[in-house]
N, C-alpha and C. Protein backbone atom coordinates (compact mmCIF):
# COMPACT_ATOMS: atom_id res chain seq x y z
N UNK A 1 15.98 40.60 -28.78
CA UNK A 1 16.81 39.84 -27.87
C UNK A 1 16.05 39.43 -26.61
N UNK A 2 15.23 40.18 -26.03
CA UNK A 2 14.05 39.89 -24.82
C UNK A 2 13.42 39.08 -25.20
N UNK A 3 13.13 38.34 -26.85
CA UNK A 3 12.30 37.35 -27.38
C UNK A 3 13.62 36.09 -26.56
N UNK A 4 14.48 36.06 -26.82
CA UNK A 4 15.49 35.03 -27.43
C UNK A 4 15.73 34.65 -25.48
N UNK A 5 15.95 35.86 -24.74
CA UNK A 5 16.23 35.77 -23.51
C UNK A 5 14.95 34.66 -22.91
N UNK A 6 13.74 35.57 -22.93
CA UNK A 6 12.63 34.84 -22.48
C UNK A 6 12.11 33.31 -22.63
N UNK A 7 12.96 32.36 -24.06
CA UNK A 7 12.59 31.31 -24.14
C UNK A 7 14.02 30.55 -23.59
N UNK A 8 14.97 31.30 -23.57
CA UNK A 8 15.77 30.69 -22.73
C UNK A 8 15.60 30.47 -21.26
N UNK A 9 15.15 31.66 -20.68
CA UNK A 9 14.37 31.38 -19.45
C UNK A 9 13.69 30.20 -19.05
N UNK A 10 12.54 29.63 -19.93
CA UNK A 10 11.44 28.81 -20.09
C UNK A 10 12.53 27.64 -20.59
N UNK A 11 13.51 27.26 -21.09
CA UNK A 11 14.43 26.56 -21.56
C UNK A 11 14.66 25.91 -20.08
N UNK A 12 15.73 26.52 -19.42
CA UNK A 12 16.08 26.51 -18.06
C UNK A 12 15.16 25.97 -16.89
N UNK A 13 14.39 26.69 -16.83
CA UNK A 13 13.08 25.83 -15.72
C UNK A 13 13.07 25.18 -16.16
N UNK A 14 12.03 24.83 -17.34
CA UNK A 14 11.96 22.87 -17.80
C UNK A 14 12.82 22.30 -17.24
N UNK A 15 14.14 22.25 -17.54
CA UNK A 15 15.19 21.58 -17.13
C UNK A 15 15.76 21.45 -15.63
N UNK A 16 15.07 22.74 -14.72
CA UNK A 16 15.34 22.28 -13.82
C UNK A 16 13.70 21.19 -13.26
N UNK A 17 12.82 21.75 -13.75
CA UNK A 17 11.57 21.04 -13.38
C UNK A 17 12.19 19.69 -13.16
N UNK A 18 12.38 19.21 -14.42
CA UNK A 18 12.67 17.95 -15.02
C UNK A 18 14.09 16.87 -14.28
N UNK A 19 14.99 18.43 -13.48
CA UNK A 19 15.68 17.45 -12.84
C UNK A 19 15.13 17.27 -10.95
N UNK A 20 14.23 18.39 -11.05
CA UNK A 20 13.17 17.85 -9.17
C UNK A 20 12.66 16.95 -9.38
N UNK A 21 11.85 16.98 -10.39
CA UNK A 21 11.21 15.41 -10.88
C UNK A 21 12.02 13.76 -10.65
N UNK A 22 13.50 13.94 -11.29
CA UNK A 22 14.14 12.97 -11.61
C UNK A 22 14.31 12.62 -9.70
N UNK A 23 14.86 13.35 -9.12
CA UNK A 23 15.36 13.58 -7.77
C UNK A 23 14.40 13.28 -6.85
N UNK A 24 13.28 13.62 -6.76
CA UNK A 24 11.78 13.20 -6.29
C UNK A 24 11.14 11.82 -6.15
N UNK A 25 11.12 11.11 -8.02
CA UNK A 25 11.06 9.91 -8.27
C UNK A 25 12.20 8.74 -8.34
N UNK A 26 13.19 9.22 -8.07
CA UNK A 26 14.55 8.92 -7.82
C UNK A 26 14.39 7.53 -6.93
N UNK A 27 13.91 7.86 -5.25
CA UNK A 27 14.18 6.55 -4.50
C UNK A 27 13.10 6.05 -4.12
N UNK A 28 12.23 5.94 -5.08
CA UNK A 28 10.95 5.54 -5.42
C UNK A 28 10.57 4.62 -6.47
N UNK A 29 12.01 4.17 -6.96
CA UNK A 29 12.35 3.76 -8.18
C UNK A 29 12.30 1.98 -8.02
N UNK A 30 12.70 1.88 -6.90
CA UNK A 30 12.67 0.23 -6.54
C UNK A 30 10.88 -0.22 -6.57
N UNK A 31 10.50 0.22 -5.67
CA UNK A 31 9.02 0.10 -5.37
C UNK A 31 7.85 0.30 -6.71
N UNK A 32 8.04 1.16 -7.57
CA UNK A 32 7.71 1.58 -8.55
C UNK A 32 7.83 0.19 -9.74
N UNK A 33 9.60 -0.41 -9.77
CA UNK A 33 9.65 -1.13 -10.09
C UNK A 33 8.75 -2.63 -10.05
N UNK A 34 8.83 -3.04 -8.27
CA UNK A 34 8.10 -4.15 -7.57
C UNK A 34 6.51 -4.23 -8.29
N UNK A 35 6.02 -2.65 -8.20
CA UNK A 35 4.88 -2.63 -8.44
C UNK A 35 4.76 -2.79 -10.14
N UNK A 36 5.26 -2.70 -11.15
CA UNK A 36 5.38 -2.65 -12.44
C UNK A 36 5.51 -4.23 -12.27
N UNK A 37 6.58 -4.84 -12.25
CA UNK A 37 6.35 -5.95 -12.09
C UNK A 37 5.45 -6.99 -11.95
N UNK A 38 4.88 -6.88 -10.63
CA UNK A 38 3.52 -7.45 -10.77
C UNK A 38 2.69 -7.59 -10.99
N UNK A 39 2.16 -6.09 -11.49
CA UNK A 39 1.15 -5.51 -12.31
C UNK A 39 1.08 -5.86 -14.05
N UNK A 40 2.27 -6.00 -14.63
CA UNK A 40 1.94 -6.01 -15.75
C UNK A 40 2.87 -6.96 -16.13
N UNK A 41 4.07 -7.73 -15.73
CA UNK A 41 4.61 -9.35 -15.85
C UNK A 41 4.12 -10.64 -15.55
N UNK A 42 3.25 -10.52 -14.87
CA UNK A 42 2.74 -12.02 -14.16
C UNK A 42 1.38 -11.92 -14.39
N UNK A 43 1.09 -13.19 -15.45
CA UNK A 43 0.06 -13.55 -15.42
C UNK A 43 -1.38 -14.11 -14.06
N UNK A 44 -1.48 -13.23 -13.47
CA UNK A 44 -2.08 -13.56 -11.94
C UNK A 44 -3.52 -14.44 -12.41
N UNK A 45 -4.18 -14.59 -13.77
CA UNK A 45 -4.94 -15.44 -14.05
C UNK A 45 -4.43 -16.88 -13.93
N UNK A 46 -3.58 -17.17 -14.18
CA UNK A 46 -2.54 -18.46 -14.39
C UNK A 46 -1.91 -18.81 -12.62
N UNK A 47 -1.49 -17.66 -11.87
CA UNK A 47 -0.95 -18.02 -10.79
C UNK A 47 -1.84 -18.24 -9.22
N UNK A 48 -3.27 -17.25 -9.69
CA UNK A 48 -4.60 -17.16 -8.56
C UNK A 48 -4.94 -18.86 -8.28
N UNK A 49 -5.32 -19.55 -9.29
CA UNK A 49 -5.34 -20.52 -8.80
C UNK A 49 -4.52 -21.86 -8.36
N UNK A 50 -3.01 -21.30 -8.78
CA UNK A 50 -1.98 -22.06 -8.21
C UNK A 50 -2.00 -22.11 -6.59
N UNK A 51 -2.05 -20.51 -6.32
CA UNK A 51 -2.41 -20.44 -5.17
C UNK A 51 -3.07 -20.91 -4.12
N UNK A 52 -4.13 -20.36 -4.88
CA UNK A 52 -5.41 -21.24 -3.87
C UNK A 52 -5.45 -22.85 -4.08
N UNK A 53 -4.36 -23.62 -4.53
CA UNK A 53 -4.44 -24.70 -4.53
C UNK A 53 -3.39 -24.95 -3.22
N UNK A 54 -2.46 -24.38 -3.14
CA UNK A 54 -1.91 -24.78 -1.80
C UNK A 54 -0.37 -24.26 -2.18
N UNK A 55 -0.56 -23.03 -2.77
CA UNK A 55 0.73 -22.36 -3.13
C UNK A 55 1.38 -21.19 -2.33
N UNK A 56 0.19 -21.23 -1.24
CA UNK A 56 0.45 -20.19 -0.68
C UNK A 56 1.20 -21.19 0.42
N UNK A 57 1.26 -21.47 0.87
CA UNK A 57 2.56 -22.56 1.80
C UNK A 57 3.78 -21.92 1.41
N UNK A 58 4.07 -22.09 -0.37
CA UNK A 58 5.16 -21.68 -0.60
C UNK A 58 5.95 -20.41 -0.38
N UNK A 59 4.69 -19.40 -0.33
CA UNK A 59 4.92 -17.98 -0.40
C UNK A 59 4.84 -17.69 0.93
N UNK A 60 4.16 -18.51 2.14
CA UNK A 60 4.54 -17.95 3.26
C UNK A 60 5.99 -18.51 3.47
N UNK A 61 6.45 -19.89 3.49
CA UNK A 61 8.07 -20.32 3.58
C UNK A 61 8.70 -18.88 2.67
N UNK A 62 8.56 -19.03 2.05
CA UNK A 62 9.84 -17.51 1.28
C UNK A 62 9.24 -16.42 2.02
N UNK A 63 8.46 -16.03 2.83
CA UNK A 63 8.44 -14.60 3.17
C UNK A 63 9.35 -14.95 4.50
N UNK A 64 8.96 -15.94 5.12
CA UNK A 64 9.12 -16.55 6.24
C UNK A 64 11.06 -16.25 6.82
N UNK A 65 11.64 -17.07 5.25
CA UNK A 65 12.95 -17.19 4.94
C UNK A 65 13.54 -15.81 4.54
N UNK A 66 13.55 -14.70 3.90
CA UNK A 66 13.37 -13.56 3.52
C UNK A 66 13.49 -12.68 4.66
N UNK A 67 12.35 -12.94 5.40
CA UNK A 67 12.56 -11.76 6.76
C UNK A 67 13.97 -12.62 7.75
N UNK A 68 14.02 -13.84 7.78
CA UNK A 68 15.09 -14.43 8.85
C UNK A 68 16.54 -13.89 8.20
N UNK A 69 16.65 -14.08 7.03
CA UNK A 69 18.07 -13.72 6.09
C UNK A 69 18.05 -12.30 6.52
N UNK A 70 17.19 -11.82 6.19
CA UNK A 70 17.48 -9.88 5.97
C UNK A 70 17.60 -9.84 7.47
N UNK A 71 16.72 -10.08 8.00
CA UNK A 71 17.25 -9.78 9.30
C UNK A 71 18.37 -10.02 10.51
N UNK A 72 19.29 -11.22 9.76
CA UNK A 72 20.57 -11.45 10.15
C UNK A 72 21.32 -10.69 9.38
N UNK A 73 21.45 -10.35 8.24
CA UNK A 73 22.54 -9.78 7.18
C UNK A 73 22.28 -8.27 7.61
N UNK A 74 21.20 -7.66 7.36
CA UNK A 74 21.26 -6.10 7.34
C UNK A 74 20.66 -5.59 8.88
N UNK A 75 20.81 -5.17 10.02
CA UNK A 75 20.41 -4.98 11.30
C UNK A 75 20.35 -3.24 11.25
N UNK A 76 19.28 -2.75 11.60
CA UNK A 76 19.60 -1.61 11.80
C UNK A 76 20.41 -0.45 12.40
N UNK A 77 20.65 0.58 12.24
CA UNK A 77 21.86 1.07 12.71
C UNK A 77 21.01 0.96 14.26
N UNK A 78 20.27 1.67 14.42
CA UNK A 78 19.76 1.64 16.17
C UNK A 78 19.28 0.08 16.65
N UNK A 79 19.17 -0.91 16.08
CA UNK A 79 19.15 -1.61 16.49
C UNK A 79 17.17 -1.84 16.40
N UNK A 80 16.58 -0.96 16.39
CA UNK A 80 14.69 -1.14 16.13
C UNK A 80 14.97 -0.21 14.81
N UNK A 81 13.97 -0.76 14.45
CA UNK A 81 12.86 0.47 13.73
C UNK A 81 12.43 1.37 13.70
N UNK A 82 12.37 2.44 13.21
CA UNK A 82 11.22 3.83 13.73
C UNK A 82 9.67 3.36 12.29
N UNK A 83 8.73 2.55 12.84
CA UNK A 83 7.78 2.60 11.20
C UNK A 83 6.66 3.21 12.52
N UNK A 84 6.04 4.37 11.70
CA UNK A 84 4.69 4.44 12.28
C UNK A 84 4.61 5.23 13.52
N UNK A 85 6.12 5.41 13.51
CA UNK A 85 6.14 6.29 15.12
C UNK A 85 6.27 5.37 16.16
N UNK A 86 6.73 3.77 15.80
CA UNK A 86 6.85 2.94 16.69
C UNK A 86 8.39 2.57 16.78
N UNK A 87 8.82 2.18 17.43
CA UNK A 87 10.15 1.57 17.78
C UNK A 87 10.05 0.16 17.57
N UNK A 88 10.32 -0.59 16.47
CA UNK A 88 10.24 -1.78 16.32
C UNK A 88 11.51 -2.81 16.20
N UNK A 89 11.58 -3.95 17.08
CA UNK A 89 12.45 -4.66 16.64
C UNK A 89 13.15 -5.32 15.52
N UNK A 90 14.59 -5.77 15.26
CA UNK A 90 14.51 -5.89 14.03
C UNK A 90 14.05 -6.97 12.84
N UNK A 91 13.64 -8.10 13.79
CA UNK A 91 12.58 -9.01 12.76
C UNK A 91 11.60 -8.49 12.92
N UNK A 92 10.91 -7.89 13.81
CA UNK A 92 9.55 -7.50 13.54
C UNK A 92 9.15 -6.16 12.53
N UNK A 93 10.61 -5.70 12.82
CA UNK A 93 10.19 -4.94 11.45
C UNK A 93 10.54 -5.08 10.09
N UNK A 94 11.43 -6.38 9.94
CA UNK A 94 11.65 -6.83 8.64
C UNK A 94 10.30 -7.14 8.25
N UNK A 95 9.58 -7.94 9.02
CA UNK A 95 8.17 -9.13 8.58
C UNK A 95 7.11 -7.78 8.15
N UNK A 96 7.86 -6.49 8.90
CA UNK A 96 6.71 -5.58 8.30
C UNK A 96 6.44 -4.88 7.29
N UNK A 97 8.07 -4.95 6.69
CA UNK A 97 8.50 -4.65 5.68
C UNK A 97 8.15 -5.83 4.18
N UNK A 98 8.46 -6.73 4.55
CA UNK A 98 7.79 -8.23 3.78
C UNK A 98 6.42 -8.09 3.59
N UNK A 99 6.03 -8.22 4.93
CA UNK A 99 5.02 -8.19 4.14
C UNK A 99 3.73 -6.99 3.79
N UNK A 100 4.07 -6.01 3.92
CA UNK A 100 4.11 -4.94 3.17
C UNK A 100 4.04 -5.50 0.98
N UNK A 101 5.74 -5.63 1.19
CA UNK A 101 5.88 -5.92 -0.48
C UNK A 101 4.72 -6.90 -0.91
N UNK A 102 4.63 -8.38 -0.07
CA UNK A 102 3.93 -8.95 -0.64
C UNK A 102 2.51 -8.86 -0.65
N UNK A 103 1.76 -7.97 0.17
CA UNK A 103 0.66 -7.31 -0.39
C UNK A 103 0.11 -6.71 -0.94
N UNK A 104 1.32 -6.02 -1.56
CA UNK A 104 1.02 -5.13 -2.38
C UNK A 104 1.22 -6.03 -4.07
N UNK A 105 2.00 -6.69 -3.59
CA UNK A 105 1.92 -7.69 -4.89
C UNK A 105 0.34 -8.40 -5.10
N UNK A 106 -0.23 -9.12 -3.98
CA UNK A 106 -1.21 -9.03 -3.71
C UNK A 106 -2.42 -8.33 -4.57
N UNK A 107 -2.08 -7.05 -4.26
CA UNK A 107 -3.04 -6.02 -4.59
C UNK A 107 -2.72 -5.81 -6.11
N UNK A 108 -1.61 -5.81 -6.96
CA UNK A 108 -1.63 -6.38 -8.15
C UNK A 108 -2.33 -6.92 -8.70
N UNK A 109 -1.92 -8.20 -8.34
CA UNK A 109 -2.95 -8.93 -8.74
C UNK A 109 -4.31 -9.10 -8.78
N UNK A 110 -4.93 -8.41 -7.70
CA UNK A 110 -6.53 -8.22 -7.57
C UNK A 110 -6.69 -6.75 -8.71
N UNK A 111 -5.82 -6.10 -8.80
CA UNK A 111 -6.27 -5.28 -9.87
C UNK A 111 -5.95 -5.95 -11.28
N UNK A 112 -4.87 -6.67 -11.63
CA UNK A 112 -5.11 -7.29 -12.78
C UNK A 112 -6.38 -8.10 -12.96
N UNK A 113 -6.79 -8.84 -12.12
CA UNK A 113 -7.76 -9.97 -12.06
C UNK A 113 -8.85 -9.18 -12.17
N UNK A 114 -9.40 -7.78 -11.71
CA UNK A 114 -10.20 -7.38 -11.87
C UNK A 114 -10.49 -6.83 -13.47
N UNK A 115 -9.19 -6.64 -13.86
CA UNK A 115 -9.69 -6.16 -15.36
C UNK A 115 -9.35 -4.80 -15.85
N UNK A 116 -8.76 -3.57 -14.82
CA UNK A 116 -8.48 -2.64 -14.80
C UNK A 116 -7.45 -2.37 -15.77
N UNK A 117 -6.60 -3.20 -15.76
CA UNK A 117 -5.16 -3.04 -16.85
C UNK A 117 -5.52 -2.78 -18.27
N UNK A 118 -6.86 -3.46 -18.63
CA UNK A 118 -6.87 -3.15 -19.97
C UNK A 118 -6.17 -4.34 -20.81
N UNK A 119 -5.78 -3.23 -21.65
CA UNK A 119 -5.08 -4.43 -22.91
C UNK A 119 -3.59 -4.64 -22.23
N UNK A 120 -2.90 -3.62 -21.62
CA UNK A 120 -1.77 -3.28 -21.08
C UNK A 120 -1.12 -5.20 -20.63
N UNK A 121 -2.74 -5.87 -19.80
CA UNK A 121 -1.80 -7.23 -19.20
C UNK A 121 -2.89 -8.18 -19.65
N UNK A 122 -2.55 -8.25 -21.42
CA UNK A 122 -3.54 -8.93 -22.06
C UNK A 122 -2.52 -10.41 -22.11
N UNK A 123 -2.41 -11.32 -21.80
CA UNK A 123 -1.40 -12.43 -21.70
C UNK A 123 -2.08 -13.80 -22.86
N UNK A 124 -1.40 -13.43 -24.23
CA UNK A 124 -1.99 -14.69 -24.93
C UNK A 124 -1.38 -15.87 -25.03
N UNK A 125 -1.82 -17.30 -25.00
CA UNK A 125 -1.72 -18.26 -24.79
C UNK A 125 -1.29 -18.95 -25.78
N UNK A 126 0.12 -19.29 -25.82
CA UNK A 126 0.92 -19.58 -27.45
C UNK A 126 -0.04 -21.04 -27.80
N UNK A 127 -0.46 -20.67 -29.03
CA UNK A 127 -1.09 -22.17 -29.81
C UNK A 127 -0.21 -23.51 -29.30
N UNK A 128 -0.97 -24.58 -28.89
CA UNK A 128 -0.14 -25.70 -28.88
C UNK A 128 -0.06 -26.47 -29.65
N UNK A 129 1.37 -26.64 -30.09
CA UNK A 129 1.48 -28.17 -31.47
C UNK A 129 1.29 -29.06 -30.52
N UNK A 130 0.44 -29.95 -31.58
CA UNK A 130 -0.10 -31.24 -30.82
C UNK A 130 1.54 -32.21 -31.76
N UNK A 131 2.19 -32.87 -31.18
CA UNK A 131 3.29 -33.58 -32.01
C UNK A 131 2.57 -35.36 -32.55
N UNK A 132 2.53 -35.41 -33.45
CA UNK A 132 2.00 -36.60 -34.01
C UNK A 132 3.36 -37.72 -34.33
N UNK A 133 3.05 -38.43 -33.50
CA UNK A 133 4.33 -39.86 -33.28
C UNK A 133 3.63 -40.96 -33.89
């Protein structure tokens, strides 16, 4: 019975392991997401040079628009920020929050582009029918 007790024991931890874990990675889950996303959905071979063609205009207007919205709709309860040990206002700390995300998207992409992903963000290029009229 000390056999039967003891793996019930070891039963139990796992399970609680497994629910600190869940609870831990829990509100980490958005960001985790953002970063999955960019990392392994978006072809950043296909979009690097959209960019550097004059796409980034676009992406500063949407960060631009993004921090003005959030920062009318959601205001902090104190009214600043606490990031960094600083007291920040509340667009200035939306834009810090923005762009935060979008560098790190950013940084995605310089790790896809570099090659690191592997096969993981291998993106193949559907054959094109040529249509004969």
């Amino acid at each position: 019975m000390e056999v039967l007790q003891s793996i019930w024991n070891v039963v139990v931890a796992v399970a609680q392991l497994l629910v600190e874990l869940v609870q831990f990675i829990a509100p980490w889950t958005p960001l985790l997401a953002w970063i999955a996303f960019w990392l392994l959905a978006v072809n950043w071979r296909v979009l690097t040079p959209i960019i550097a063609k004059g796409g980034w205009v676009g992406v500063l207007l949407t960060m631009f628009m993004t921090i003005l919205v959030w920062g009318l709709i959601a205001e902090p309860v104190d009214g600043v920020h606490h990031l960094y040990g600083l007291r920040v206002s509340n667009f200035y700390g939306k834009g810090i929050y923005v762009t935060s995300l979008f560098t790190i998207a950013a940084l995605c992409g310089t790790v896809q582009n570099s090659g690191s992903c592997g096969r993981l963000c291998s993106f193949e290029e559907p054959a094109s029918e040529e249509s004969s009229h």
